[in-house]
C-alpha atoms as a PDB file:
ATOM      1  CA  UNK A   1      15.794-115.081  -8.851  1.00  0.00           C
ATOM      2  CA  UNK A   2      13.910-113.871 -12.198  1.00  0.00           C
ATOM      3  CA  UNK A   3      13.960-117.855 -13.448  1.00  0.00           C
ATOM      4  CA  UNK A   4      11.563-118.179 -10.002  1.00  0.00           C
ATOM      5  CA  UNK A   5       9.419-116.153 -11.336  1.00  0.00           C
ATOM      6  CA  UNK A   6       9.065-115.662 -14.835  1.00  0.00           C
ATOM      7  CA  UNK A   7      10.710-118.760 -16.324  1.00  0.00           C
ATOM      8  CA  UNK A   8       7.785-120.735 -18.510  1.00  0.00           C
ATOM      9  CA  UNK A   9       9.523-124.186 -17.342  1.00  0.00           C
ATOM     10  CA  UNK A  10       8.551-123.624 -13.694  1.00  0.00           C
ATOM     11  CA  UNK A  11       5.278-121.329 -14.034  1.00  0.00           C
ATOM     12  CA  UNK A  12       2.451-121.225 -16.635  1.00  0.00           C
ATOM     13  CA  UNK A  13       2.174-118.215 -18.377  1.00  0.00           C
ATOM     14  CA  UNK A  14      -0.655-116.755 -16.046  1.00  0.00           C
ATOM     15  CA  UNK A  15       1.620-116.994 -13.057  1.00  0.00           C
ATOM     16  CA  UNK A  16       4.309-115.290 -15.478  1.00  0.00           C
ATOM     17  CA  UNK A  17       1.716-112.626 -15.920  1.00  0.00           C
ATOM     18  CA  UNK A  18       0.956-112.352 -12.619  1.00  0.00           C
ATOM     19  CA  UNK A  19       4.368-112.394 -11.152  1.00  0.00           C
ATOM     20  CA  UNK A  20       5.045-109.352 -13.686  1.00  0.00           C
ATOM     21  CA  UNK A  21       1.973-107.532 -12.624  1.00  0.00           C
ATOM     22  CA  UNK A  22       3.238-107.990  -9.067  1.00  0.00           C
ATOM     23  CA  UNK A  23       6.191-106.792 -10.135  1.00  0.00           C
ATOM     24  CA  UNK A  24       5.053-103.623 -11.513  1.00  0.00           C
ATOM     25  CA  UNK A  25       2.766-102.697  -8.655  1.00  0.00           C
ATOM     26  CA  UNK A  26       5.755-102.952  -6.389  1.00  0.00           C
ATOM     27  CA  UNK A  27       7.569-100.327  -8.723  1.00  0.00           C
ATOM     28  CA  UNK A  28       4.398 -97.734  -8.647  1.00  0.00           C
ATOM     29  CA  UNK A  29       4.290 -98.796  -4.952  1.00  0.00           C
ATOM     30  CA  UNK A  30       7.872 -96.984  -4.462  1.00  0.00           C
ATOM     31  CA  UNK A  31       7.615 -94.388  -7.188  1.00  0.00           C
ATOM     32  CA  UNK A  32       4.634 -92.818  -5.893  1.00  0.00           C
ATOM     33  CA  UNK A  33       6.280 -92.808  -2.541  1.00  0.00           C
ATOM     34  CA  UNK A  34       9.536 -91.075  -4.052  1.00  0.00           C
ATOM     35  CA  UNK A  35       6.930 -88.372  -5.663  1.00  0.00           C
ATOM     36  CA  UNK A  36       5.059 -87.743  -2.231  1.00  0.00           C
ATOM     37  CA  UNK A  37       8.264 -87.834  -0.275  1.00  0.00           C
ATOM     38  CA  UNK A  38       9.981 -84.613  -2.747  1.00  0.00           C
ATOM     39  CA  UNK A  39       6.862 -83.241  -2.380  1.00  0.00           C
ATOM     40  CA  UNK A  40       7.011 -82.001  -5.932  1.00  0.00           C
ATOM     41  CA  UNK A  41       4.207 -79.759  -6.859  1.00  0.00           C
ATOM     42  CA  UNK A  42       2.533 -81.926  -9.434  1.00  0.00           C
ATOM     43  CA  UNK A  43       0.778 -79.246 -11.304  1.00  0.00           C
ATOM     44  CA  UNK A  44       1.332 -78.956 -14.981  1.00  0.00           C
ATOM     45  CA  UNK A  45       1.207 -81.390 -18.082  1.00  0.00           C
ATOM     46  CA  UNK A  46       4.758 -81.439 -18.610  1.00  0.00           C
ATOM     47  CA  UNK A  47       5.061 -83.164 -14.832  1.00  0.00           C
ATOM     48  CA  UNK A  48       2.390 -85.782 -15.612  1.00  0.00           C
ATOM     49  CA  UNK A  49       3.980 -86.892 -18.856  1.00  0.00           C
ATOM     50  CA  UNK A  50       7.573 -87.219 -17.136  1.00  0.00           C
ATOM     51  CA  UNK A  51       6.325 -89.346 -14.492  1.00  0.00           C
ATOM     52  CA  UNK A  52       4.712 -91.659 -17.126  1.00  0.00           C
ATOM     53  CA  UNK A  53       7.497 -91.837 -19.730  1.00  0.00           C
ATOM     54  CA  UNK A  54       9.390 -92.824 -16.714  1.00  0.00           C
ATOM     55  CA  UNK A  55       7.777 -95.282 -15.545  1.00  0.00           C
ATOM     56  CA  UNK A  56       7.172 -97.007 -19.165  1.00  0.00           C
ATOM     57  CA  UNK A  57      10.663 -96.940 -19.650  1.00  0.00           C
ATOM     58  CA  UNK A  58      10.947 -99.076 -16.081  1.00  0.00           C
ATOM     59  CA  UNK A  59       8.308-100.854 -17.398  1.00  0.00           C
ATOM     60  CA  UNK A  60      10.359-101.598 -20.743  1.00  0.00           C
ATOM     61  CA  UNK A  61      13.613-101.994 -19.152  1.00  0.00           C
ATOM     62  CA  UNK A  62      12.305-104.403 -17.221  1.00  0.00           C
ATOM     63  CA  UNK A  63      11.038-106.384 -19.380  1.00  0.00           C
ATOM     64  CA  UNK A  64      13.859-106.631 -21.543  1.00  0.00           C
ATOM     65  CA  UNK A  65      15.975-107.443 -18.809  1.00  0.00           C
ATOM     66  CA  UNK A  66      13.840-110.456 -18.175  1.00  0.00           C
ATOM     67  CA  UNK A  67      13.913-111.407 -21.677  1.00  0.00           C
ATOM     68  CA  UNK A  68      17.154-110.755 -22.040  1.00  0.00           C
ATOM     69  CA  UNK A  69      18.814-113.206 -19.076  1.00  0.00           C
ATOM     70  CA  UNK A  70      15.794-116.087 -19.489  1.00  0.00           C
ATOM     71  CA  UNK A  71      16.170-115.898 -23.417  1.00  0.00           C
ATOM     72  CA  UNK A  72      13.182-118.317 -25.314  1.00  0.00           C
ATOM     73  CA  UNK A  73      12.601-119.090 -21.734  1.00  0.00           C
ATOM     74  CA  UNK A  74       9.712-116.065 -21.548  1.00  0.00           C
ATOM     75  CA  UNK A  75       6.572-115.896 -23.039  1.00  0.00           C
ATOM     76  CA  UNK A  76       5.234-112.214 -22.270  1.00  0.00           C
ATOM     77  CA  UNK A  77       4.427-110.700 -24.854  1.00  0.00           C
ATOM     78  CA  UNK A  78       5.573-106.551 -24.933  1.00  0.00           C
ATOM     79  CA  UNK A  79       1.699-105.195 -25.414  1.00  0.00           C
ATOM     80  CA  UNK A  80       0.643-107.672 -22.373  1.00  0.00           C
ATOM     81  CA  UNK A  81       3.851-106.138 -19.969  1.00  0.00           C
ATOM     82  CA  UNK A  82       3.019-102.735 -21.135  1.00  0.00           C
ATOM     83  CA  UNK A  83      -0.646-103.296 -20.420  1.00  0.00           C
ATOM     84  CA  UNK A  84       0.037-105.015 -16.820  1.00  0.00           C
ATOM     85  CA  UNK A  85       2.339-102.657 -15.918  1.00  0.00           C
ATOM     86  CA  UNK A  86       0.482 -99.454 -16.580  1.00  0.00           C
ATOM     87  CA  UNK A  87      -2.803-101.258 -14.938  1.00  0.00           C
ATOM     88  CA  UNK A  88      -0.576-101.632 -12.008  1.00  0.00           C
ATOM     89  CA  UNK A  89       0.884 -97.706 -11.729  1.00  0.00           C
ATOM     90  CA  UNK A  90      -2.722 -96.731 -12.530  1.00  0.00           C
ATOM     91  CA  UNK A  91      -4.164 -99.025  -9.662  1.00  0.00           C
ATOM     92  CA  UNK A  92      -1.600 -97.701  -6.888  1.00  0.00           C
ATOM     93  CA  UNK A  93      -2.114 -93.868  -8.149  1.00  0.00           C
ATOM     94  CA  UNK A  94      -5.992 -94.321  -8.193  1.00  0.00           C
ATOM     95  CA  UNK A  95      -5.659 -95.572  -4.070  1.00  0.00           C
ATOM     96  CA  UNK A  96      -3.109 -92.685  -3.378  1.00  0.00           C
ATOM     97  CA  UNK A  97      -4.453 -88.499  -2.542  1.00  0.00           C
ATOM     98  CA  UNK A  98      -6.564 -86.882  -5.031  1.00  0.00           C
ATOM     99  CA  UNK A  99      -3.043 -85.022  -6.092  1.00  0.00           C
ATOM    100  CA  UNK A 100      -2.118 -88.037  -8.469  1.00  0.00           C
ATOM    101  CA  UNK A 101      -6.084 -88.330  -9.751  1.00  0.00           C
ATOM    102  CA  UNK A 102      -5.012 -86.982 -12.671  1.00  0.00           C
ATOM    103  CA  UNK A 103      -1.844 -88.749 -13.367  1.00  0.00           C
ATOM    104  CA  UNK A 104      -3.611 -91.817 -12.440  1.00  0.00           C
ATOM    105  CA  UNK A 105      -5.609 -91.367 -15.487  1.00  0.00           C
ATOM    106  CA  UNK A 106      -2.691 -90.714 -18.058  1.00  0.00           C
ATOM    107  CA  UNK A 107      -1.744 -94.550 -17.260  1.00  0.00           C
ATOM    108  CA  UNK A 108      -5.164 -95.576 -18.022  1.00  0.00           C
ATOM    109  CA  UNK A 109      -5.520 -93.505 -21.135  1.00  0.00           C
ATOM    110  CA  UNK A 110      -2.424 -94.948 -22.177  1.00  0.00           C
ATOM    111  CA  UNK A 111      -3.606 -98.569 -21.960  1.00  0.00           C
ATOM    112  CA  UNK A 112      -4.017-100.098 -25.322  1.00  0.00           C
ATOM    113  CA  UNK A 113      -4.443-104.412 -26.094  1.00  0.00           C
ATOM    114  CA  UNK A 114      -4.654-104.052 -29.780  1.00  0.00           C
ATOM    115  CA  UNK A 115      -6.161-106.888 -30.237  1.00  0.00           C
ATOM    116  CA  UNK A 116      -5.134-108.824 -26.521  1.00  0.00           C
ATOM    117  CA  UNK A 117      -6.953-110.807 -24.427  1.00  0.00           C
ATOM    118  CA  UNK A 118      -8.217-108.083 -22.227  1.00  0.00           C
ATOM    119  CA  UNK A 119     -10.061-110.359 -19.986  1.00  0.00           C
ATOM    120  CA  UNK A 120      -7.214-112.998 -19.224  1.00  0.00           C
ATOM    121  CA  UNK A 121      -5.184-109.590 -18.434  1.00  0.00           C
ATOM    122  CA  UNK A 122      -7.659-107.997 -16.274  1.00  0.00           C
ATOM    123  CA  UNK A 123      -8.394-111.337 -14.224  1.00  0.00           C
ATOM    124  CA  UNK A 124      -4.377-111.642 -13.465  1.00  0.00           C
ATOM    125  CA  UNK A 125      -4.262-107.530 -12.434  1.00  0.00           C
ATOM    126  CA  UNK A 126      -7.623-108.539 -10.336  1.00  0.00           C
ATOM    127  CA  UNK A 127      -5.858-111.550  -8.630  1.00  0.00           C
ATOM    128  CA  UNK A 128      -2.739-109.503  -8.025  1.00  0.00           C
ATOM    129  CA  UNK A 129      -4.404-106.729  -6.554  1.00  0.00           C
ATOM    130  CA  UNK A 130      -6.407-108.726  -4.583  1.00  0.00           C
ATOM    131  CA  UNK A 131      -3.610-109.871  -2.635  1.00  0.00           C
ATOM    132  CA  UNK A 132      -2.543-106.475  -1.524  1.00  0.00           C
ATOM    133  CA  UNK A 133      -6.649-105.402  -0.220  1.00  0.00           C
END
């Protein structure tokens, strides 16, 4: 249930962040799987930026859905889901072949605070990732 883990009644908004980074990493988890499984020639420019327009709009989709059934009920801010979730796809690309070295680094070009707490963000994508080592 999405109130379990994102509402700000029940969780503070670290555990919201967290929750979302978890999230995320469990959608670059399974979309790097559906890549390797096609085994899809990754090979040009074109391919990389597919992949990643792809998964921002899963990124954004999902956090509007979120925002849209808990209402004033969630905190995240856009940049900070955007942030956590390409931190997560760029995590679970960096750990995967040497094939998706490359896209891997298109999500962490990408990143961008303007102006966010980078550290409070990068302690929560620490934390989560820690519980998947």
């Amino acid at each position: 249930n999405q109130q379990l883990l994102f509402s700000r009644r029940i969780n503070s908004i670290d555990s919201v962040r967290l929750n979302f980074y978890q999230t995320c990493l469990l959608c670059a988890i399974k979309t790097i799987h559906y890549i390797d499984s096609i085994d899809v020639a990754l090979s040009s420019k074109k391919h990389y930026n597919f992949i990643y327009d792809s998964a921002c709009d899963t990124i954004q989709y999902t956090f509007l859905l979120i925002s849209s059934k808990l209402k004033n009920d969630f905190d995240l801010l856009w940049e900070e889901a955007l942030w956590l979730g390409n931190h997560a796809f760029s995590s679970v690309l960096k750990t995967k072949t040497a094939r998706n070295e490359s896209l891997a680094d298109l999500f962490s070009e990408k990143r961008d605070l303007q102006g966010l707490k980078r550290a409070d963000l990068v302690n929560i994508a620490k934390q989560a990732k820690s519980l998947f080592d």
